[in-house]
PDB file of N, CA and C in Angstrom:
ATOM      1  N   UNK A   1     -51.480  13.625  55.437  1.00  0.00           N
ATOM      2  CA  UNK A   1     -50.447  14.376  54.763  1.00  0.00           C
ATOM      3  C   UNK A   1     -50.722  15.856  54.993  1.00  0.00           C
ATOM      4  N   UNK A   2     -49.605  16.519  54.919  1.00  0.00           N
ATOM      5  CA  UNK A   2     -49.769  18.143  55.006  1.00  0.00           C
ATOM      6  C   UNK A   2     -48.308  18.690  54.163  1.00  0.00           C
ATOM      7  N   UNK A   3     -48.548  19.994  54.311  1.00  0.00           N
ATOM      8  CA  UNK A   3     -48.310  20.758  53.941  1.00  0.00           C
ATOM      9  C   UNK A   3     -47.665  22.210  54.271  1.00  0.00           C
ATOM     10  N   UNK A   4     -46.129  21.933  54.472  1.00  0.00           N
ATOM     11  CA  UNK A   4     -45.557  23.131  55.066  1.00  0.00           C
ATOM     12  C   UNK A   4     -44.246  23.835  54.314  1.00  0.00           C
ATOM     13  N   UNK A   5     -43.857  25.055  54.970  1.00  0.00           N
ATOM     14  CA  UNK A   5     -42.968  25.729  54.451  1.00  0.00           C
ATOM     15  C   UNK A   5     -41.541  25.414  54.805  1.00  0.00           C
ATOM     16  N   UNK A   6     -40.570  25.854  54.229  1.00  0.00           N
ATOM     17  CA  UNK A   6     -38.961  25.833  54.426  1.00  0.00           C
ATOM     18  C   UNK A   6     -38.567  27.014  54.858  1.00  0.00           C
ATOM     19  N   UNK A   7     -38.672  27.822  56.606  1.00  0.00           N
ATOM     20  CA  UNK A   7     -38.029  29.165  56.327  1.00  0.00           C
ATOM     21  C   UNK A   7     -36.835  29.584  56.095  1.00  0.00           C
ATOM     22  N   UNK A   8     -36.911  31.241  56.706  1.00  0.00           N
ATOM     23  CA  UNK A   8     -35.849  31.623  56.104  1.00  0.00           C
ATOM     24  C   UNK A   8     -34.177  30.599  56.380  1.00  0.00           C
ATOM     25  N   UNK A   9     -34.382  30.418  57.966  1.00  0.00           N
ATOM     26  CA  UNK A   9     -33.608  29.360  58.494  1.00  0.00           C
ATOM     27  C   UNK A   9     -33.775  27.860  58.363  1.00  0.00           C
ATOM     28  N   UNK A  10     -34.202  27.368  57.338  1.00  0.00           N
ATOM     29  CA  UNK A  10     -34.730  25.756  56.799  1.00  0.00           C
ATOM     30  C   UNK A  10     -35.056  25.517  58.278  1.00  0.00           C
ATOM     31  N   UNK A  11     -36.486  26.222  58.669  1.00  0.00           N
ATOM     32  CA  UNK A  11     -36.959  25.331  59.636  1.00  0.00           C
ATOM     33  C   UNK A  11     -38.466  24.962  59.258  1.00  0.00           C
ATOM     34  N   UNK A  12     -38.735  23.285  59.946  1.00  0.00           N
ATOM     35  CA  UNK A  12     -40.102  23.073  58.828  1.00  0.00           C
ATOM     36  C   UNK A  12     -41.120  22.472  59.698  1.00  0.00           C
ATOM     37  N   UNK A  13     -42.410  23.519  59.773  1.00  0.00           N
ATOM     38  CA  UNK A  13     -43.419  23.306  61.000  1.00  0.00           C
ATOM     39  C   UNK A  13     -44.030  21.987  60.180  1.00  0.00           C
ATOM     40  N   UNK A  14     -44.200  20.924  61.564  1.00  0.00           N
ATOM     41  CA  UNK A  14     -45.136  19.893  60.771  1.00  0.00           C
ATOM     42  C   UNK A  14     -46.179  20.057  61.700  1.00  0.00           C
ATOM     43  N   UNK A  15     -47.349  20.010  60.835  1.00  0.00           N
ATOM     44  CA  UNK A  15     -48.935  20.071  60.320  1.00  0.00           C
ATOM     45  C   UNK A  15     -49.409  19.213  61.649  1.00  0.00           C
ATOM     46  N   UNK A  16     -50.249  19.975  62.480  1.00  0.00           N
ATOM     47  CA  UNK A  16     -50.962  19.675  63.828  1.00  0.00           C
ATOM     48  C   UNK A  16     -51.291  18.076  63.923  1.00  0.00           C
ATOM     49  N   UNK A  17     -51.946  17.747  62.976  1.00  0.00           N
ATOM     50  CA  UNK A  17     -52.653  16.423  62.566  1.00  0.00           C
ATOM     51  C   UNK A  17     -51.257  15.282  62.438  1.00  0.00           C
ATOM     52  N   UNK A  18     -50.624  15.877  61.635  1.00  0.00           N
ATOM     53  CA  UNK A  18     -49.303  14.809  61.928  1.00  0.00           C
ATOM     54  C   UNK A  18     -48.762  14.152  63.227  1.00  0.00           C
ATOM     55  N   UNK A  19     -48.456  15.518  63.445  1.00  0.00           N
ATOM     56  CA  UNK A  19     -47.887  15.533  65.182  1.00  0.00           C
ATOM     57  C   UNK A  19     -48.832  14.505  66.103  1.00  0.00           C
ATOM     58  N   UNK A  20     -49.774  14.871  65.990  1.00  0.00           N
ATOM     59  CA  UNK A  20     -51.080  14.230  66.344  1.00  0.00           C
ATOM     60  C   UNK A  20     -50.570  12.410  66.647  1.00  0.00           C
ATOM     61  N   UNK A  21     -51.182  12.513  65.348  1.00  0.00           N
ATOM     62  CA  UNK A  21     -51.136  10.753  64.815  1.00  0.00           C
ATOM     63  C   UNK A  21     -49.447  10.476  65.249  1.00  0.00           C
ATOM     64  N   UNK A  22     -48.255  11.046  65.096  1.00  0.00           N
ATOM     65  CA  UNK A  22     -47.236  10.499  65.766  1.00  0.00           C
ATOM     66  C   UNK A  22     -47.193  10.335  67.412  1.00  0.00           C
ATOM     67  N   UNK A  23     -47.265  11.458  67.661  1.00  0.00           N
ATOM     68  CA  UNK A  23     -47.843  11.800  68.780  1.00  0.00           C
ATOM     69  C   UNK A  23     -46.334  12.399  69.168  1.00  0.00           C
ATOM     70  N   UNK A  24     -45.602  13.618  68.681  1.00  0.00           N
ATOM     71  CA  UNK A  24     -45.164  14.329  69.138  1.00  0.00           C
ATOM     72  C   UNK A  24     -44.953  15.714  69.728  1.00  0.00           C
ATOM     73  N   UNK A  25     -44.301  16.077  70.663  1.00  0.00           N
ATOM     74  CA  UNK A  25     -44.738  17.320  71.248  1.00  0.00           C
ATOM     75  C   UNK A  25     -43.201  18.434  71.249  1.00  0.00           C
ATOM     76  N   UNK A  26     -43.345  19.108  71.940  1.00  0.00           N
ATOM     77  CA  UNK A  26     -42.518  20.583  71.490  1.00  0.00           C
ATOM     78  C   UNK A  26     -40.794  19.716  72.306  1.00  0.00           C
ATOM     79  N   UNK A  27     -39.783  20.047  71.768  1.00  0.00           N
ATOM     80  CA  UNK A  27     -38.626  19.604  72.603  1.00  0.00           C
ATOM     81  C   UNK A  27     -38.308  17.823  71.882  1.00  0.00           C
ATOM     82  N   UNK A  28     -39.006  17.364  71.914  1.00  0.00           N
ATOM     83  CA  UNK A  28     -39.176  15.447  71.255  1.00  0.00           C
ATOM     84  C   UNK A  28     -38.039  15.676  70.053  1.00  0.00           C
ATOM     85  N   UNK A  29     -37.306  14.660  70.102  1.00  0.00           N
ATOM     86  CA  UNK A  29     -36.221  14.206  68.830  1.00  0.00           C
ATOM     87  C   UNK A  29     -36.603  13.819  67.962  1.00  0.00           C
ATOM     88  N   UNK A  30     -36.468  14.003  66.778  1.00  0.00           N
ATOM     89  CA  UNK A  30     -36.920  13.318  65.775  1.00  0.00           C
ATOM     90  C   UNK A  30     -35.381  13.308  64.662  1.00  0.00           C
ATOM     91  N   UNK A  31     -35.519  11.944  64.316  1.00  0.00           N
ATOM     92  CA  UNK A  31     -34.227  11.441  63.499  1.00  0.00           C
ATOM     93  C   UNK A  31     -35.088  11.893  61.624  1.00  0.00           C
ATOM     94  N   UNK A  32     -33.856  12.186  60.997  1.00  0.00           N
ATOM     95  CA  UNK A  32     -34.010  12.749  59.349  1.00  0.00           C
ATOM     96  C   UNK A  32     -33.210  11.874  58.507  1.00  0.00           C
ATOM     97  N   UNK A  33     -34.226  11.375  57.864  1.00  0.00           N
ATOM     98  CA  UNK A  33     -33.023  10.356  56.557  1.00  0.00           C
ATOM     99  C   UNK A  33     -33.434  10.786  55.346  1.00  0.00           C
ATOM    100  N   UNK A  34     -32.503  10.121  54.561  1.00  0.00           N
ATOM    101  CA  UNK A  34     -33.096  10.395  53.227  1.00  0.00           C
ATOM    102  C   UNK A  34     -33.452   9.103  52.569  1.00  0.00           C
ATOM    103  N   UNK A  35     -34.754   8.668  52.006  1.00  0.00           N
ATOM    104  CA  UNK A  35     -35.047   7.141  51.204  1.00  0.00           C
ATOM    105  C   UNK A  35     -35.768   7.647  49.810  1.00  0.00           C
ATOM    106  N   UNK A  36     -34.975   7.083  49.069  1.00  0.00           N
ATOM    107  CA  UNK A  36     -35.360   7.203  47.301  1.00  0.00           C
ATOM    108  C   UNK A  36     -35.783   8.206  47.159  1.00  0.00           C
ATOM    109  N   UNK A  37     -34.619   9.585  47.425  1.00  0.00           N
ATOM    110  CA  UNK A  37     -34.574  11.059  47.325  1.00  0.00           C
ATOM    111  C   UNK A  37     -35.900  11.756  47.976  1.00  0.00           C
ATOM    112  N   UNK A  38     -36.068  11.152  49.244  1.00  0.00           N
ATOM    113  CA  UNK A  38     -37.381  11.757  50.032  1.00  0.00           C
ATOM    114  C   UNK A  38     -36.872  11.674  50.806  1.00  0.00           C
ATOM    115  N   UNK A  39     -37.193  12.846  51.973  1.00  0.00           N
ATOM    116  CA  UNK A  39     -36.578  13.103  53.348  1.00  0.00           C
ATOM    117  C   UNK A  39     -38.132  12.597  54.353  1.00  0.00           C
ATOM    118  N   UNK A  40     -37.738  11.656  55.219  1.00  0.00           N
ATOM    119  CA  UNK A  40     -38.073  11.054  56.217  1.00  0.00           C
ATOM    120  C   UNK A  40     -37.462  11.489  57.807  1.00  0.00           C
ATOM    121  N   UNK A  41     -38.978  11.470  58.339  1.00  0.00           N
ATOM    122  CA  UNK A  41     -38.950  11.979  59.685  1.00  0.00           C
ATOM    123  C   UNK A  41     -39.688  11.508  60.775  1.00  0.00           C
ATOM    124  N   UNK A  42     -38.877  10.435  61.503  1.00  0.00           N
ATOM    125  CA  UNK A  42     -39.451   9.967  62.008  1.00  0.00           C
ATOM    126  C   UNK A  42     -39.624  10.164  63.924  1.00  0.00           C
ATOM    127  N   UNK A  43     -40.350   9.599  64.770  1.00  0.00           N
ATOM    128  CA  UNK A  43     -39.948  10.222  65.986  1.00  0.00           C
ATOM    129  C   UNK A  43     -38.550   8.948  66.708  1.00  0.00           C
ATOM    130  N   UNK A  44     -37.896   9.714  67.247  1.00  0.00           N
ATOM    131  CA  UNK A  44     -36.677   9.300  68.339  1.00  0.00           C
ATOM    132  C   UNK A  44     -37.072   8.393  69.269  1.00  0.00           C
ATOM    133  N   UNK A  45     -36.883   7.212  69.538  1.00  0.00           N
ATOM    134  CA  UNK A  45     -37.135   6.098  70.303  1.00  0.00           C
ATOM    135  C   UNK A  45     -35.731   6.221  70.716  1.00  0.00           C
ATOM    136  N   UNK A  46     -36.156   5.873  72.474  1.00  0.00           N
ATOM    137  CA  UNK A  46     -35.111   5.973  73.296  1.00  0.00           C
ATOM    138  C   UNK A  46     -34.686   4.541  73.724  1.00  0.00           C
ATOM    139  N   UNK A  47     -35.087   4.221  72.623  1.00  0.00           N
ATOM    140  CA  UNK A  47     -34.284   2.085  72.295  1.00  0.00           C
ATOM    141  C   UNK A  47     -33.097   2.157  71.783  1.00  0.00           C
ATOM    142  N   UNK A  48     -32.065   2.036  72.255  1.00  0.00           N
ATOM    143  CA  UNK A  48     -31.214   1.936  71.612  1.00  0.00           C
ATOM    144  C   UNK A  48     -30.827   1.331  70.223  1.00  0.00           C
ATOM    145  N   UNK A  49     -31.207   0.095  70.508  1.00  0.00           N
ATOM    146  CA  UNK A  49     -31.603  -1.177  69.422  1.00  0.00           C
ATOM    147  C   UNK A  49     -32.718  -0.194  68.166  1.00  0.00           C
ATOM    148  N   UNK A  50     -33.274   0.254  68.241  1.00  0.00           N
ATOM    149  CA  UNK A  50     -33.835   1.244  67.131  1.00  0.00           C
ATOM    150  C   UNK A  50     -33.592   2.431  66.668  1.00  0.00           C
ATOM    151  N   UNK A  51     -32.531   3.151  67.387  1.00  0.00           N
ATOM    152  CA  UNK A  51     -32.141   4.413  67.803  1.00  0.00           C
ATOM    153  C   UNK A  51     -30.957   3.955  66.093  1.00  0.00           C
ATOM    154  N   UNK A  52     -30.294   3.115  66.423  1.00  0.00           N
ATOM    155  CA  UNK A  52     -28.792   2.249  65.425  1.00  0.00           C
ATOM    156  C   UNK A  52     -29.230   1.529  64.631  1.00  0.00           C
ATOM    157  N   UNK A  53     -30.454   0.838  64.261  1.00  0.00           N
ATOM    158  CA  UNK A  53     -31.318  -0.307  62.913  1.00  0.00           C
ATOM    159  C   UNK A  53     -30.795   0.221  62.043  1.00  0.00           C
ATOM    160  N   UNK A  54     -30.075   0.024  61.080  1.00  0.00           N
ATOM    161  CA  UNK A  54     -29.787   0.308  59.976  1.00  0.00           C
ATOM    162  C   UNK A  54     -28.511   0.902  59.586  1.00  0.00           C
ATOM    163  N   UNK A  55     -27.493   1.619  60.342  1.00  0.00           N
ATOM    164  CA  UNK A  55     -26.763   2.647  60.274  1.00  0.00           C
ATOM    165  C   UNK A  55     -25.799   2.002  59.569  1.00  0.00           C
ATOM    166  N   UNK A  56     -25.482   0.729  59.755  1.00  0.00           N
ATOM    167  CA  UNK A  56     -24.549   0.014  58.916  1.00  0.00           C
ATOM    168  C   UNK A  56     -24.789  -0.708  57.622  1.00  0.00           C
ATOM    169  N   UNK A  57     -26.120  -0.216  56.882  1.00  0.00           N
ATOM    170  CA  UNK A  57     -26.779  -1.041  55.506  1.00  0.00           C
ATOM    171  C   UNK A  57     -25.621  -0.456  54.574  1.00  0.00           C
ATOM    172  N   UNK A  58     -25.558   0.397  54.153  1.00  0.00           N
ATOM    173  CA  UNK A  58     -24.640   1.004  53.655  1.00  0.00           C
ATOM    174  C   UNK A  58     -23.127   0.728  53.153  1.00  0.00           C
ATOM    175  N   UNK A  59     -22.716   0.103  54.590  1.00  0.00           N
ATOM    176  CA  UNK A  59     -20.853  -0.302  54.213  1.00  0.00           C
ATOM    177  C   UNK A  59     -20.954  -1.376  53.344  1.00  0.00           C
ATOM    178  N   UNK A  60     -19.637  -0.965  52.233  1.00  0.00           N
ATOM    179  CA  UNK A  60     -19.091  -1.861  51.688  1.00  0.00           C
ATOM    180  C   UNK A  60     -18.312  -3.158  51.884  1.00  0.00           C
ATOM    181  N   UNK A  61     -17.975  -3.561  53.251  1.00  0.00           N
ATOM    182  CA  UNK A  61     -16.786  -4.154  53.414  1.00  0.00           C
ATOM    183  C   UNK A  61     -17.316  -4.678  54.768  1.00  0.00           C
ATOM    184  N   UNK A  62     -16.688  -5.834  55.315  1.00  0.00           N
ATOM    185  CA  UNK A  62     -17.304  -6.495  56.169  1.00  0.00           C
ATOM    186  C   UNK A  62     -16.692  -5.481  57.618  1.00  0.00           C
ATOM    187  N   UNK A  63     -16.757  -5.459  58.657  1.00  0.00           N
ATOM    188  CA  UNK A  63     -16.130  -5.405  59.769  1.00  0.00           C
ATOM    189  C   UNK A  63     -14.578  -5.331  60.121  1.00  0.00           C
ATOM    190  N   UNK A  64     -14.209  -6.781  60.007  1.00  0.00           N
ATOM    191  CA  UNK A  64     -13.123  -7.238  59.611  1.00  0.00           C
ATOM    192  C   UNK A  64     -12.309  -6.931  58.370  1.00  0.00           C
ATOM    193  N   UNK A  65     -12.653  -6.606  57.077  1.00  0.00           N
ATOM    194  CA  UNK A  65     -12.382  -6.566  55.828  1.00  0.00           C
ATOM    195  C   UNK A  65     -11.774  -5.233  56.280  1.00  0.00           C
ATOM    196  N   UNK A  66     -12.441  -4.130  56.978  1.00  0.00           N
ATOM    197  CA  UNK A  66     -12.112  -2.568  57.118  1.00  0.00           C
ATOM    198  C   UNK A  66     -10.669  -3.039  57.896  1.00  0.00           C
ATOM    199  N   UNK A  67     -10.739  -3.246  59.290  1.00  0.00           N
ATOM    200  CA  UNK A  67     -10.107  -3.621  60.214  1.00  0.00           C
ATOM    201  C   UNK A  67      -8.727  -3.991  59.762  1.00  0.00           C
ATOM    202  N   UNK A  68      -8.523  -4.802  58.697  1.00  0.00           N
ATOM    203  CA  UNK A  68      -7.583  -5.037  57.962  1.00  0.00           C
ATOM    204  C   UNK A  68      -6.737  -3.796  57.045  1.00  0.00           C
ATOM    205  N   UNK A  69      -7.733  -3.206  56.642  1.00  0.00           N
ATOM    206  CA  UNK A  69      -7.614  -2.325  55.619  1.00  0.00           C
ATOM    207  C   UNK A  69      -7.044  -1.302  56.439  1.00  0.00           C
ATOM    208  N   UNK A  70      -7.806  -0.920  57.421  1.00  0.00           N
ATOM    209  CA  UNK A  70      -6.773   0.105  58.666  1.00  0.00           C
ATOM    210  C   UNK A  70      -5.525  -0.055  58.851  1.00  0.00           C
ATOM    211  N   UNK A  71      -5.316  -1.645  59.517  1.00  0.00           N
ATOM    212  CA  UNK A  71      -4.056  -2.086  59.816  1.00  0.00           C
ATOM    213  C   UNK A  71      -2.673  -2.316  58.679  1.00  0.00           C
ATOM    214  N   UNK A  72      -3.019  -2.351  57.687  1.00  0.00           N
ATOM    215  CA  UNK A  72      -2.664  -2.507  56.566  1.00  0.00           C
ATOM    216  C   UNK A  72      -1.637  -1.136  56.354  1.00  0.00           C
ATOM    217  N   UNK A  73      -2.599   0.140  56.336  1.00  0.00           N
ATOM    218  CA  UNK A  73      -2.480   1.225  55.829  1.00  0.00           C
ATOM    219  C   UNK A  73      -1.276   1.721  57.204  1.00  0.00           C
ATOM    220  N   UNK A  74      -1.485   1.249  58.346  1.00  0.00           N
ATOM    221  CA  UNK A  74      -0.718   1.668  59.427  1.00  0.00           C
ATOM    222  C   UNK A  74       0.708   1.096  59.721  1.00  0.00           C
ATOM    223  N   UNK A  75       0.523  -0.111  59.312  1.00  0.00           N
ATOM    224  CA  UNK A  75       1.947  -1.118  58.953  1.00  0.00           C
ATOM    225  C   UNK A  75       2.905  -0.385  57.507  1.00  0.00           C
ATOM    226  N   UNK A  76       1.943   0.121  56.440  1.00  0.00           N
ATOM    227  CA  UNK A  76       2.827   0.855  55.266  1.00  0.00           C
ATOM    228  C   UNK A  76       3.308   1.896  55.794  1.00  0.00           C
ATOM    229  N   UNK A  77       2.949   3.007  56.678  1.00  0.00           N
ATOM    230  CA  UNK A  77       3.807   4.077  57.762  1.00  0.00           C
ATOM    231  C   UNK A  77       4.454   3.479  57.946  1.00  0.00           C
ATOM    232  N   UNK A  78       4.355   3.096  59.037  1.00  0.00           N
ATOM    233  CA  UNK A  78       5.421   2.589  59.746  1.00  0.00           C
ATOM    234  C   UNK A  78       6.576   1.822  59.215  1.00  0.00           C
ATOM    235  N   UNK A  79       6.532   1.206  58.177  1.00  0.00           N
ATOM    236  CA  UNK A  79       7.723   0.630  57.179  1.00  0.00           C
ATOM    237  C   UNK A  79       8.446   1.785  56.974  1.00  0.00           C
ATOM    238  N   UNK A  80       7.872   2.879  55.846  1.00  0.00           N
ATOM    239  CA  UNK A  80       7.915   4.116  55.554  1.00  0.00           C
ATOM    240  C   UNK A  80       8.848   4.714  56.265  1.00  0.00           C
ATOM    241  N   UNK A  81       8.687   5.037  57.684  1.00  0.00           N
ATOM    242  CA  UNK A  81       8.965   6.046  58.956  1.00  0.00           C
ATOM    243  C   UNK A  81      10.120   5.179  59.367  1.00  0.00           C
ATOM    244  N   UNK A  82      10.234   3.883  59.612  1.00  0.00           N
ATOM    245  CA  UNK A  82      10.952   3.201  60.371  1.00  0.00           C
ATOM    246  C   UNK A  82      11.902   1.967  60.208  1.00  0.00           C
ATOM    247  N   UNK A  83      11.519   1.660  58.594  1.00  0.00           N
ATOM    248  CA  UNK A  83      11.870   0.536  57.640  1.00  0.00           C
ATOM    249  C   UNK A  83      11.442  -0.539  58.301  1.00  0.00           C
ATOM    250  N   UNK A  84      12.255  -1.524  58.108  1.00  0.00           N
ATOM    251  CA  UNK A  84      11.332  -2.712  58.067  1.00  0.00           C
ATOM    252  C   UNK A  84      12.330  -3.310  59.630  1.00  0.00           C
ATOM    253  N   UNK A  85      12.555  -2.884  60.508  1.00  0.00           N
ATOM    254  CA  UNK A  85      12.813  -3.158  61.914  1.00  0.00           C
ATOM    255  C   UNK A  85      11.846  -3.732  62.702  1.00  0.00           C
ATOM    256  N   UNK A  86      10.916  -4.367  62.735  1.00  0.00           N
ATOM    257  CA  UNK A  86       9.747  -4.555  63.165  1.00  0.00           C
ATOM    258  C   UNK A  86       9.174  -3.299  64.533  1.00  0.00           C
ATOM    259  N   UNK A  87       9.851  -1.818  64.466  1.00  0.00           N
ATOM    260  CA  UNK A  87       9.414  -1.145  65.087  1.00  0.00           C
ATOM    261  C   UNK A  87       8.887  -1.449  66.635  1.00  0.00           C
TER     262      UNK A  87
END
């Protein structure tokens, strides 16, 4: 663990020893999340398949469930705009 500052431009040096043990160097990506109000930083894997793990934990609604919900909302325009002519 270490110990660094926030500058004037929220930029935040991490601690030699970190870098170290990750093993990152100057230019390297590193992805920022937030887990149970702690900011996490981890290094950028150029896996795709790990790059995307997770990005979808979050949604409410299946795939399909949205998909609907789009089409739904685009069919009420178009009634709207065009009545019910099947456009």
């Amino acid at each position: 663990m270490g110990i660094s500052k926030i500058t004037r431009n929220y930029q935040v040096t991490l601690p030699r020893d970190i870098r170290k043990i990750v093993g990152l160097k100057e230019g390297d990506e590193v992805i920022i999340t937030i887990e149970n109000n702690s900011i996490k930083i981890s290094k950028l894997n150029d896996d795709i398949i790990s790059r995307t793990a997770g990005i979808w934990k979050d949604m409410k609604e299946t795939g399909e469930e949205y998909q609907r919900r789009i089409r739904k909302g685009w069919s009420r325009r178009m009634k709207r705009l065009y009545g019910d002519t099947g456009y």
